[in-house]
C-alpha atoms as a PDB file:
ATOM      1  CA  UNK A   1       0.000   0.000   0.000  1.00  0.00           C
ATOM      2  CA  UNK A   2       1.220   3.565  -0.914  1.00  0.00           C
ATOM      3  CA  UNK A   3       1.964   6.068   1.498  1.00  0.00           C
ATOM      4  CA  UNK A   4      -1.020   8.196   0.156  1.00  0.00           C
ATOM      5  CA  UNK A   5      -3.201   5.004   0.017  1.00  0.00           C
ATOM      6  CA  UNK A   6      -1.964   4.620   3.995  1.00  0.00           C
ATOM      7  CA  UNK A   7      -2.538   8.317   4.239  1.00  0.00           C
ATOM      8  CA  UNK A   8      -6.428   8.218   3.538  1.00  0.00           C
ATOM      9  CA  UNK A   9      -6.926   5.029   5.861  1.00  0.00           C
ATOM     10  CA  UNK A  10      -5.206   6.636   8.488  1.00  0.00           C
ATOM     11  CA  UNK A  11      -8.185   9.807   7.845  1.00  0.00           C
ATOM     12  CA  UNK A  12     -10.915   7.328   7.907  1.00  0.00           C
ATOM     13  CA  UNK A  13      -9.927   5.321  11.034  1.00  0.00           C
ATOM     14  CA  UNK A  14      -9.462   8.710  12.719  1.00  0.00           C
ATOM     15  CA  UNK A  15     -12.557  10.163  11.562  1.00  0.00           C
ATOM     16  CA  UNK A  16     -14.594   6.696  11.981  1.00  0.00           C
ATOM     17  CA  UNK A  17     -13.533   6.445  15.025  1.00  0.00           C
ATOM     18  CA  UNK A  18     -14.460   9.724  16.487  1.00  0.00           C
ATOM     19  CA  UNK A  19     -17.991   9.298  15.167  1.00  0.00           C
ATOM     20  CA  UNK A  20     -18.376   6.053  16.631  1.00  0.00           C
ATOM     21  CA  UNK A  21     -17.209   7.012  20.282  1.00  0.00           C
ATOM     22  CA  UNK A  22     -18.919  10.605  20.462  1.00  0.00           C
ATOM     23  CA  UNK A  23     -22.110   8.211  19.505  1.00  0.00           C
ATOM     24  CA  UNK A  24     -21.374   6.026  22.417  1.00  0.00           C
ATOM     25  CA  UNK A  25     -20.982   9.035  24.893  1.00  0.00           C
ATOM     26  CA  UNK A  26     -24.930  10.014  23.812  1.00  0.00           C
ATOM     27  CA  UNK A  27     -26.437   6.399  24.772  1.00  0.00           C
ATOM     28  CA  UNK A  28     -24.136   5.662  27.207  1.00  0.00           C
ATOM     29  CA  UNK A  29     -22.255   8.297  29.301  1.00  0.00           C
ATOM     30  CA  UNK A  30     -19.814   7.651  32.019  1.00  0.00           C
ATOM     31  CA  UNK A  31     -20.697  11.359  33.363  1.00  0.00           C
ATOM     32  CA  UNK A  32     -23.962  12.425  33.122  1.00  0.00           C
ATOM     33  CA  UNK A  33     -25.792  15.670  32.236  1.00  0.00           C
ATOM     34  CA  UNK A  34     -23.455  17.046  30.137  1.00  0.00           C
ATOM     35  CA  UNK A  35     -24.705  20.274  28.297  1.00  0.00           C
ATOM     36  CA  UNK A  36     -23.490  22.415  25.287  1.00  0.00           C
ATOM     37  CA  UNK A  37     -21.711  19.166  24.225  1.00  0.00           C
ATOM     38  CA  UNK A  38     -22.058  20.323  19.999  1.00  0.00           C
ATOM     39  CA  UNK A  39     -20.355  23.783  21.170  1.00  0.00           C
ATOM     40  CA  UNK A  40     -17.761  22.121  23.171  1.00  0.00           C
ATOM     41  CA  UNK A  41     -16.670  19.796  20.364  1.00  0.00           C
ATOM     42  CA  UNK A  42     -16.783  22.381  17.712  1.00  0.00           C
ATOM     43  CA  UNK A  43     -14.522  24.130  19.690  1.00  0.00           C
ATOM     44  CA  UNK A  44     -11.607  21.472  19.803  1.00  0.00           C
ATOM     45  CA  UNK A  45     -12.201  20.654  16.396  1.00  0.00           C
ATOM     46  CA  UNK A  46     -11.903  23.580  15.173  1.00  0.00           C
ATOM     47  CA  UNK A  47      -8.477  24.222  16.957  1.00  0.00           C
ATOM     48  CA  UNK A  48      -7.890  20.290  15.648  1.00  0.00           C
ATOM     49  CA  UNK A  49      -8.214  21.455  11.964  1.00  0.00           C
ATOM     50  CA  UNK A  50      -6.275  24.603  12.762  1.00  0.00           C
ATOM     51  CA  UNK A  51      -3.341  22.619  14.385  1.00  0.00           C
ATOM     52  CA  UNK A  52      -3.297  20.125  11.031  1.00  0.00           C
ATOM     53  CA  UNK A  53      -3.548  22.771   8.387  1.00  0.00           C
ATOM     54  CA  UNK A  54      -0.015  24.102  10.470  1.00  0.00           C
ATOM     55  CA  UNK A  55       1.781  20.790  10.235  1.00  0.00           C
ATOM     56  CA  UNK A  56       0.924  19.509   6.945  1.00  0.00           C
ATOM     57  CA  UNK A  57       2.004  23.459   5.324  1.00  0.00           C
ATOM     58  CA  UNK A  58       5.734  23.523   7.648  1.00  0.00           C
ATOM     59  CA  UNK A  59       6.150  20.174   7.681  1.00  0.00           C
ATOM     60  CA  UNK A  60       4.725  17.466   5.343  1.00  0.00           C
ATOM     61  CA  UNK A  61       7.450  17.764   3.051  1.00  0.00           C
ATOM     62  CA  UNK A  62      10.487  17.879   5.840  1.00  0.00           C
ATOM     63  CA  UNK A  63       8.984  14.346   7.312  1.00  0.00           C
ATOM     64  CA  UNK A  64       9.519  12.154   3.833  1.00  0.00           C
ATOM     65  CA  UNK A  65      12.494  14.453   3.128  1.00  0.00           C
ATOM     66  CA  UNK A  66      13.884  12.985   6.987  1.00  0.00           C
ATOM     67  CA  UNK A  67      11.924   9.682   6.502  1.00  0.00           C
ATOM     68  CA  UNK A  68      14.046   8.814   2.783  1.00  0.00           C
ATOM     69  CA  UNK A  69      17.544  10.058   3.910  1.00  0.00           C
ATOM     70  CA  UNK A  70      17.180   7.581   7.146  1.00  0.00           C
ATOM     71  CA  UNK A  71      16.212   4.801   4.432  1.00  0.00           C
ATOM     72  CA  UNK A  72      19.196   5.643   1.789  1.00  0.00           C
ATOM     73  CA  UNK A  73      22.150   6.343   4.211  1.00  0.00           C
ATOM     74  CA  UNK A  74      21.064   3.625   6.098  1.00  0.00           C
ATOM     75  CA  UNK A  75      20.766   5.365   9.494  1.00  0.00           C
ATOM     76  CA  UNK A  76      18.893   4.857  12.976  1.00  0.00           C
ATOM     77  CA  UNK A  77      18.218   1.736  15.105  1.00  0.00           C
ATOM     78  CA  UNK A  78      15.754   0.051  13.336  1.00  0.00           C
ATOM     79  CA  UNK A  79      18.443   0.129  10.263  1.00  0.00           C
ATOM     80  CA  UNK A  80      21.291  -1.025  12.325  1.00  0.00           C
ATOM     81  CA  UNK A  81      19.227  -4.307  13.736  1.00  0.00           C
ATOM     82  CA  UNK A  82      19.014  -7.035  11.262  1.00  0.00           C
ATOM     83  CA  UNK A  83      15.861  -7.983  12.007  1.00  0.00           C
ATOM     84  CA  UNK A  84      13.087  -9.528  10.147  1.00  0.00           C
ATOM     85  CA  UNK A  85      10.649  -6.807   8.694  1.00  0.00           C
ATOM     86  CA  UNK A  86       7.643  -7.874  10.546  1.00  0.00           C
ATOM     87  CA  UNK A  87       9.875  -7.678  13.519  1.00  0.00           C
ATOM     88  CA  UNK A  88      11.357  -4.182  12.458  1.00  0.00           C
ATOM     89  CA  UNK A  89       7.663  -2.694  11.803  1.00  0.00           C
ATOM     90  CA  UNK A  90       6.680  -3.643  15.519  1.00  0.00           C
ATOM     91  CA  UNK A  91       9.805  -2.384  16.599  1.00  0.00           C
ATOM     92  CA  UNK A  92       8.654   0.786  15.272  1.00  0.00           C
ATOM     93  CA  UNK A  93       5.485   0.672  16.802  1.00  0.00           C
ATOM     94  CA  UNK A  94       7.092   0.293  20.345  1.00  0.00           C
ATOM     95  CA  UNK A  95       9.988   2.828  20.089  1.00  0.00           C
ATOM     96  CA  UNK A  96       7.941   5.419  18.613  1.00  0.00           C
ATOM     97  CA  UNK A  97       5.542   5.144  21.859  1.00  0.00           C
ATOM     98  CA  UNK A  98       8.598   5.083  24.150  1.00  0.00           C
ATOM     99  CA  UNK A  99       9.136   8.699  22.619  1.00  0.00           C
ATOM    100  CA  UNK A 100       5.366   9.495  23.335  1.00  0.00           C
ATOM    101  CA  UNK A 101       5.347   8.945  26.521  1.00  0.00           C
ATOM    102  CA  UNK A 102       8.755  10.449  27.376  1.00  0.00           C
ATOM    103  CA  UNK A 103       7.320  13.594  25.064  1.00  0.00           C
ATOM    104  CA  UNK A 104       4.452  13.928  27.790  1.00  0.00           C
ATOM    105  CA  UNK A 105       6.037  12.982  30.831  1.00  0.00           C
ATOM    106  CA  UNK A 106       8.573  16.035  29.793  1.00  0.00           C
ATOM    107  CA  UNK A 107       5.561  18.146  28.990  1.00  0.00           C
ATOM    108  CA  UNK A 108       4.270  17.986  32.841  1.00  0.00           C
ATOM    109  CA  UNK A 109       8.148  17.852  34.482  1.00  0.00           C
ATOM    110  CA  UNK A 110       9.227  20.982  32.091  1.00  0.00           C
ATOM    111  CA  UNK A 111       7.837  24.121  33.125  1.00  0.00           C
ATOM    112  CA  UNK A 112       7.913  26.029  29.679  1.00  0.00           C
ATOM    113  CA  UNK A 113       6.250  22.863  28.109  1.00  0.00           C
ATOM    114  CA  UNK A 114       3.556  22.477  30.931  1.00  0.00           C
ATOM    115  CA  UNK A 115       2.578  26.802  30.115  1.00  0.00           C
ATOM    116  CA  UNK A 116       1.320  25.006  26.462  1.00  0.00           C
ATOM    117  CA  UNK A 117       0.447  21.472  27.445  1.00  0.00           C
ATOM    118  CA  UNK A 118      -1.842  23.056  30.268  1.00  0.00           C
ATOM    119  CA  UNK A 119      -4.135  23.970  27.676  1.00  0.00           C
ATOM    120  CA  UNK A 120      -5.152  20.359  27.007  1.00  0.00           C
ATOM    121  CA  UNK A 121      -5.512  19.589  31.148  1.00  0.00           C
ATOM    122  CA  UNK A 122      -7.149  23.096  31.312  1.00  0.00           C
ATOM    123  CA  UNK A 123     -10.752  20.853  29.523  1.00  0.00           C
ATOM    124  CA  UNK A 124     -13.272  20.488  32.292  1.00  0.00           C
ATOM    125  CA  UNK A 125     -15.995  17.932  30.326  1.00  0.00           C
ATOM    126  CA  UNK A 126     -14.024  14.926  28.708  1.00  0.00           C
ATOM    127  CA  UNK A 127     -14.718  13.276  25.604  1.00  0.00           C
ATOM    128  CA  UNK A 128     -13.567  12.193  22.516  1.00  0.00           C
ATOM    129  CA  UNK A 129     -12.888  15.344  21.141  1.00  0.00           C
ATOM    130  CA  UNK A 130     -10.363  16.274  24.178  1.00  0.00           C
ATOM    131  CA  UNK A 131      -8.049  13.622  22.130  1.00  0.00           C
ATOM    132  CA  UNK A 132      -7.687  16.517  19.697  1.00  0.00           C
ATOM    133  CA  UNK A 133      -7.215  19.609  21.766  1.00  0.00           C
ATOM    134  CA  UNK A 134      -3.404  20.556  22.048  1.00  0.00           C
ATOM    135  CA  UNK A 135      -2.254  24.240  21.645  1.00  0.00           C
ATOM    136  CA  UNK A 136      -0.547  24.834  18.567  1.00  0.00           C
ATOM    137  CA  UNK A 137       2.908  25.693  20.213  1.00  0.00           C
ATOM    138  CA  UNK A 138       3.245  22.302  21.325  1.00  0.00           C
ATOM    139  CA  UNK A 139       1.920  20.804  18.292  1.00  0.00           C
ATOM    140  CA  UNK A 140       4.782  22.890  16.528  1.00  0.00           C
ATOM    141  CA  UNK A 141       7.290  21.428  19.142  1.00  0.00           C
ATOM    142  CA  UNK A 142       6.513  18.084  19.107  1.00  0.00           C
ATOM    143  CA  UNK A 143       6.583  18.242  15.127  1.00  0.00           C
ATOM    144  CA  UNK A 144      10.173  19.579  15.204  1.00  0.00           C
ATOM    145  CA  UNK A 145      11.499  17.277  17.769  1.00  0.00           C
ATOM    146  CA  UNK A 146       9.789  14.320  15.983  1.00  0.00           C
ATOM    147  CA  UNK A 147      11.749  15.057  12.765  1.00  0.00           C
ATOM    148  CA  UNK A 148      14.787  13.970  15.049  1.00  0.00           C
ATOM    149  CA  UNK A 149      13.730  10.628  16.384  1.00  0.00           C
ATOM    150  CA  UNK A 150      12.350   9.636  13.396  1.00  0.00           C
ATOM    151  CA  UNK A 151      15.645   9.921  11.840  1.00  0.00           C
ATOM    152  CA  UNK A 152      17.483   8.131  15.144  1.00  0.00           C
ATOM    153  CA  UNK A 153      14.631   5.716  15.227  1.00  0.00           C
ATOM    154  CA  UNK A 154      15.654   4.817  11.042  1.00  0.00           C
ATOM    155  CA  UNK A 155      11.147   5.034  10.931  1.00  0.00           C
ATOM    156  CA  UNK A 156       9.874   5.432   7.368  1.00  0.00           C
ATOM    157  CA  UNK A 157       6.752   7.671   6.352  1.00  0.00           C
ATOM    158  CA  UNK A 158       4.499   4.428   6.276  1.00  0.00           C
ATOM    159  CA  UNK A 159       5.959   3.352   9.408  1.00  0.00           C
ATOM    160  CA  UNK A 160       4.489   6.702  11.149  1.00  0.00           C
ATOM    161  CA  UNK A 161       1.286   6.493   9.420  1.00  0.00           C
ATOM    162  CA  UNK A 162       0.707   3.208  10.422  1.00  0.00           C
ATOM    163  CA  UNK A 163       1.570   3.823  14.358  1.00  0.00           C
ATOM    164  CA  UNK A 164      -0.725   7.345  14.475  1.00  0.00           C
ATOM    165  CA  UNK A 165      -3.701   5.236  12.826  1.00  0.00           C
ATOM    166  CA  UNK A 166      -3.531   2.911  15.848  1.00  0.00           C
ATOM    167  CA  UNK A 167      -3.071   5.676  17.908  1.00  0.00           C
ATOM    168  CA  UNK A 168      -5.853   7.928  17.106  1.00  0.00           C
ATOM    169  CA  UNK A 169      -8.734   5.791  18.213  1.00  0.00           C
ATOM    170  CA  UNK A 170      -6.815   4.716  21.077  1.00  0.00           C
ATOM    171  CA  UNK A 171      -6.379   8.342  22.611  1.00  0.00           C
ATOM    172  CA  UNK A 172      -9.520   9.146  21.365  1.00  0.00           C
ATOM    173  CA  UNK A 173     -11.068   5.970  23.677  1.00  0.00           C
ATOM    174  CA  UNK A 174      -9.043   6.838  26.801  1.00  0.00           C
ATOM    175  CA  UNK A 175     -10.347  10.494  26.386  1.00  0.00           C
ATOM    176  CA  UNK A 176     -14.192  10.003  25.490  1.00  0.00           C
ATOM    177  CA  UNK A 177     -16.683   9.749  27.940  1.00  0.00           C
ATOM    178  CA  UNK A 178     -17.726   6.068  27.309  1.00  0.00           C
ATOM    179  CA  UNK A 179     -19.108   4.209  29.928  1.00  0.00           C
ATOM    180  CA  UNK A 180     -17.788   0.737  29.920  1.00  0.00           C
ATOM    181  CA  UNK A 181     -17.621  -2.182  32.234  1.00  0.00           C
ATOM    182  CA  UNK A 182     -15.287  -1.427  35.427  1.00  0.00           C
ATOM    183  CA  UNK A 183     -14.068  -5.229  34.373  1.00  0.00           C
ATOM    184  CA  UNK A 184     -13.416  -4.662  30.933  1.00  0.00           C
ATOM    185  CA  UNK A 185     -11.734  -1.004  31.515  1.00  0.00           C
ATOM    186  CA  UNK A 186      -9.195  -3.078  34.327  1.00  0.00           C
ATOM    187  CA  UNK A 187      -8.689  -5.698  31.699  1.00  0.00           C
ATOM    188  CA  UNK A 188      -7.935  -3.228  28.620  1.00  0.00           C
ATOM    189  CA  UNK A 189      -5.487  -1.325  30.674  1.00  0.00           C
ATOM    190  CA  UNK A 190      -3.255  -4.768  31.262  1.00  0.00           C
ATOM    191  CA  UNK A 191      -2.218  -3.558  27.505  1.00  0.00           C
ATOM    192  CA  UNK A 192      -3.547  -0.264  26.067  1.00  0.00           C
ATOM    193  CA  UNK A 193      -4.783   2.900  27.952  1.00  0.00           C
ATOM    194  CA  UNK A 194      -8.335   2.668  29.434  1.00  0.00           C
ATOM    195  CA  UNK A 195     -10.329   5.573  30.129  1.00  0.00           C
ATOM    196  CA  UNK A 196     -10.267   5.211  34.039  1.00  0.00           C
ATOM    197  CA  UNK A 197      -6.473   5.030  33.799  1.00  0.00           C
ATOM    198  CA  UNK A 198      -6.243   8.205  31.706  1.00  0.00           C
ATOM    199  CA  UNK A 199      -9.424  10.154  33.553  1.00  0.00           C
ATOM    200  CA  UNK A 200      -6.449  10.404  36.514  1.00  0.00           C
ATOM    201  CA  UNK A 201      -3.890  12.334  34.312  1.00  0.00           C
ATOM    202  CA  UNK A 202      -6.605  15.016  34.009  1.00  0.00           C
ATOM    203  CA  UNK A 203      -7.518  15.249  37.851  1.00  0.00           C
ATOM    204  CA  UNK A 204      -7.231  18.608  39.181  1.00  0.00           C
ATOM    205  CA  UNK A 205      -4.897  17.331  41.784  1.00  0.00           C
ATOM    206  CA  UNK A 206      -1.199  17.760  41.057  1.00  0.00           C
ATOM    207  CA  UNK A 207      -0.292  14.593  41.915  1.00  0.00           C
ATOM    208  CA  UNK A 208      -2.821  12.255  40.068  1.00  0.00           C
ATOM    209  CA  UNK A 209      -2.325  14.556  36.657  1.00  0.00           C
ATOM    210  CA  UNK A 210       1.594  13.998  37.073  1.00  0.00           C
ATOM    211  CA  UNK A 211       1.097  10.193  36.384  1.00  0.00           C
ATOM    212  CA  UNK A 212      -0.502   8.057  33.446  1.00  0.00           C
ATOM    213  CA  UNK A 213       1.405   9.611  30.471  1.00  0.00           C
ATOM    214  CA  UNK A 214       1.298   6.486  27.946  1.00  0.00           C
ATOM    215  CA  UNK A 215      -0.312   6.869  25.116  1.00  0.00           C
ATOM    216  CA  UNK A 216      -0.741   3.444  23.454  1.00  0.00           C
ATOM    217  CA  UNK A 217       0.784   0.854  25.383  1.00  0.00           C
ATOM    218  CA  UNK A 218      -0.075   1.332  29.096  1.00  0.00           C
ATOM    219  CA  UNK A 219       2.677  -1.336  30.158  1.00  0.00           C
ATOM    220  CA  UNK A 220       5.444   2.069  30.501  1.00  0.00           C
ATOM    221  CA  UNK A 221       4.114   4.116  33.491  1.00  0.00           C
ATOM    222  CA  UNK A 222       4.207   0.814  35.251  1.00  0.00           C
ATOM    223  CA  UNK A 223       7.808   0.709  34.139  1.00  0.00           C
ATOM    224  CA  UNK A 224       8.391   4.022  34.463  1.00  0.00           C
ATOM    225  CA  UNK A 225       6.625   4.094  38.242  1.00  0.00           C
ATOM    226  CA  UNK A 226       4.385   6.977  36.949  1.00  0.00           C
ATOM    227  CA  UNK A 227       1.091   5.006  37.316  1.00  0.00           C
ATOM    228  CA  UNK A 228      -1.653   6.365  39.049  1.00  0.00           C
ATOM    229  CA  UNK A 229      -4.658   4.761  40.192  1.00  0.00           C
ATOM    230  CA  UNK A 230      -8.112   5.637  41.691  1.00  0.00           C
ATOM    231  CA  UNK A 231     -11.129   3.573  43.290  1.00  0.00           C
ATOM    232  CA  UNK A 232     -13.561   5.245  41.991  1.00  0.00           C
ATOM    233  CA  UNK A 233     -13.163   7.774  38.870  1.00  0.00           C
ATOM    234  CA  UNK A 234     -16.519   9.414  39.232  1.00  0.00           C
ATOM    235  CA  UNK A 235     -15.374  11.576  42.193  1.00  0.00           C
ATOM    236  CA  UNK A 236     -12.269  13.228  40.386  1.00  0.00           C
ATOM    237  CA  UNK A 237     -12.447  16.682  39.735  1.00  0.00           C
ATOM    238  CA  UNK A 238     -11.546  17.221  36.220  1.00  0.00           C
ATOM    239  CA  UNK A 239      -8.984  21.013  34.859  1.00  0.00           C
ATOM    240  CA  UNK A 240      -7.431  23.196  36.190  1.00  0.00           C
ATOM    241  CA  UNK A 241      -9.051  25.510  38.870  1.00  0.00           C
ATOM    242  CA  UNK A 242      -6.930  28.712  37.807  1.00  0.00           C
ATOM    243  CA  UNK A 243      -9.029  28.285  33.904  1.00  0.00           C
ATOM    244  CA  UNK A 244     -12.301  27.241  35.161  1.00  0.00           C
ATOM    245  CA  UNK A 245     -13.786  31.061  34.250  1.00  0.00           C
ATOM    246  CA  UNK A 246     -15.261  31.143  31.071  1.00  0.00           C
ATOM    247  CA  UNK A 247     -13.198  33.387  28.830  1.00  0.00           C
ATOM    248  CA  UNK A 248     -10.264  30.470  29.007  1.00  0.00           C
ATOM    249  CA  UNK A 249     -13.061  27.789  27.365  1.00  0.00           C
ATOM    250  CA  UNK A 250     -13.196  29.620  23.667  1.00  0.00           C
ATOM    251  CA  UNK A 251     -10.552  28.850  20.893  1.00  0.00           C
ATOM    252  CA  UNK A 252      -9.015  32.550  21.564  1.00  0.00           C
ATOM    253  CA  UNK A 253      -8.558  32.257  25.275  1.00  0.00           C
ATOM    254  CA  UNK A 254      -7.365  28.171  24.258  1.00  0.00           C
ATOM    255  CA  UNK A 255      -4.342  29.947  22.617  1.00  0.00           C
ATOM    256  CA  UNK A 256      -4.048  32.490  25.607  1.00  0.00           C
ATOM    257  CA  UNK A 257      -3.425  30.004  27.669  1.00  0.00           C
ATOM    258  CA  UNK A 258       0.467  29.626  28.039  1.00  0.00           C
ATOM    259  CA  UNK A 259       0.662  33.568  28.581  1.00  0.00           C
ATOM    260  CA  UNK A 260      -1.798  33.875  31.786  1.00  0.00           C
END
């Protein structure tokens, strides 16, 4: 399959996805009563299509000009391993998430990095849409650094497509206000990120939102020792109290946010 070919089935898994789980949080809602939910997700799509346009215009063409001189030269780990390319691919996979979650960790441990990553912990009603909502500055950050470990990972174009498309509806699950079987979310998050273990990372309090970075693969905070738990996820208070007032919820005080 060509890149482009990957590139369209990575849009319709994302965008498939979404619909199904913002479906799911109308018939069955982990919390109830949630109002204003069409404005709220208009909102963080709207930065979402913002934050795209960005990337694909500064750096679509920088990513398979990185992407083909790691393949020629050859250069990175994932060249220097002889391994089979089954092997390689999942290899891929697994690095690449390594990088995700030491991106995030360094996002809350960083203060510069927390003034932009605030914005997405600064979202008071969860859902699938809050998957979507970073501030451009650290959408532009991560883009730039990510040009580097692709290169020192040896990870093609494909190879990146390939591990976003199984990320989006991953993040987008952990995010969304699904209710699903306390059972089934303890089971899922043996592997993957569940939505109980990620609900913690956006508690209020400073401790529980400084723990549960992964983003696919929820086997690295355990590793790391950044996983959180709580009994029951119901009672956590979810943002930030200093951008509870309204003027912080629009997409213009969204972008205001690493200034306050």
């Amino acid at each position: 399959m060509s890149v482009a070919q990957l590139d369209y089935v990575r849009s319709a898994v994302t965008l498939g996805s979404l619909a199904l789980l913002l479906s799911l949080e109308t018939w069955v809602p982990y919390f109830e009563g949630r109002t204003a939910r069409t404005r709220h997700a208009a909102r963080n799509l709207s930065l979402a299509l913002f934050n795209a346009a960005v990337v694909i215009l500064l750096f679509a063409g920088p990513l398979a000009r990185v992407s083909e001189w790691s393949a020629r030269r050859p250069f990175g780990l994932l060249n220097w391993l002889s391994l089979p390319p089954g092997v390689r691919f999942a290899g891929a996979i697994v690095f690449f998430d390594a990088w995700m979650y030491g991106w995030h960790r360094a996002n809350h441990r960083v203060h510069f990095l927390w003034r932009f990553h605030r914005m997405h912990h600064s979202e008071r009603d969860l859902d699938a849409t809050t998957a979507l909502r970073f501030h451009t500055g650290e959408i532009f950050m991560s883009t730039v650094l990510r040009l580097g470990v692709l290169a020192l990972l040896g990870m093609s174009v494909s190879m990146l497509i390939v591990y976003e498309m199984a990320l989006a509806p991953v993040i987008q699950f952990h995010h969304s206000n699904v209710r699903i079987p306390p059972r089934l979310d303890r089971a899922l998050r043996t592997l993957i990120v569940s939505p109980n273990m990620h609900r913690v990372d956006h508690s209020e309090d400073r401790w529980e939102h400084d723990g549960n970075y992964a983003s696919i693969f929820s086997f690295w905070d355990r590793l790391f020792n950044s996983y959180r738990r709580r009994k029951n996820p119901k009672e956590l208070m979810i943002g930030l109290p200093q951008f509870r007032d309204l003027e912080w919820l629009g997409l213009l005080g969204m972008l205001k946010t690493p200034v306050r």
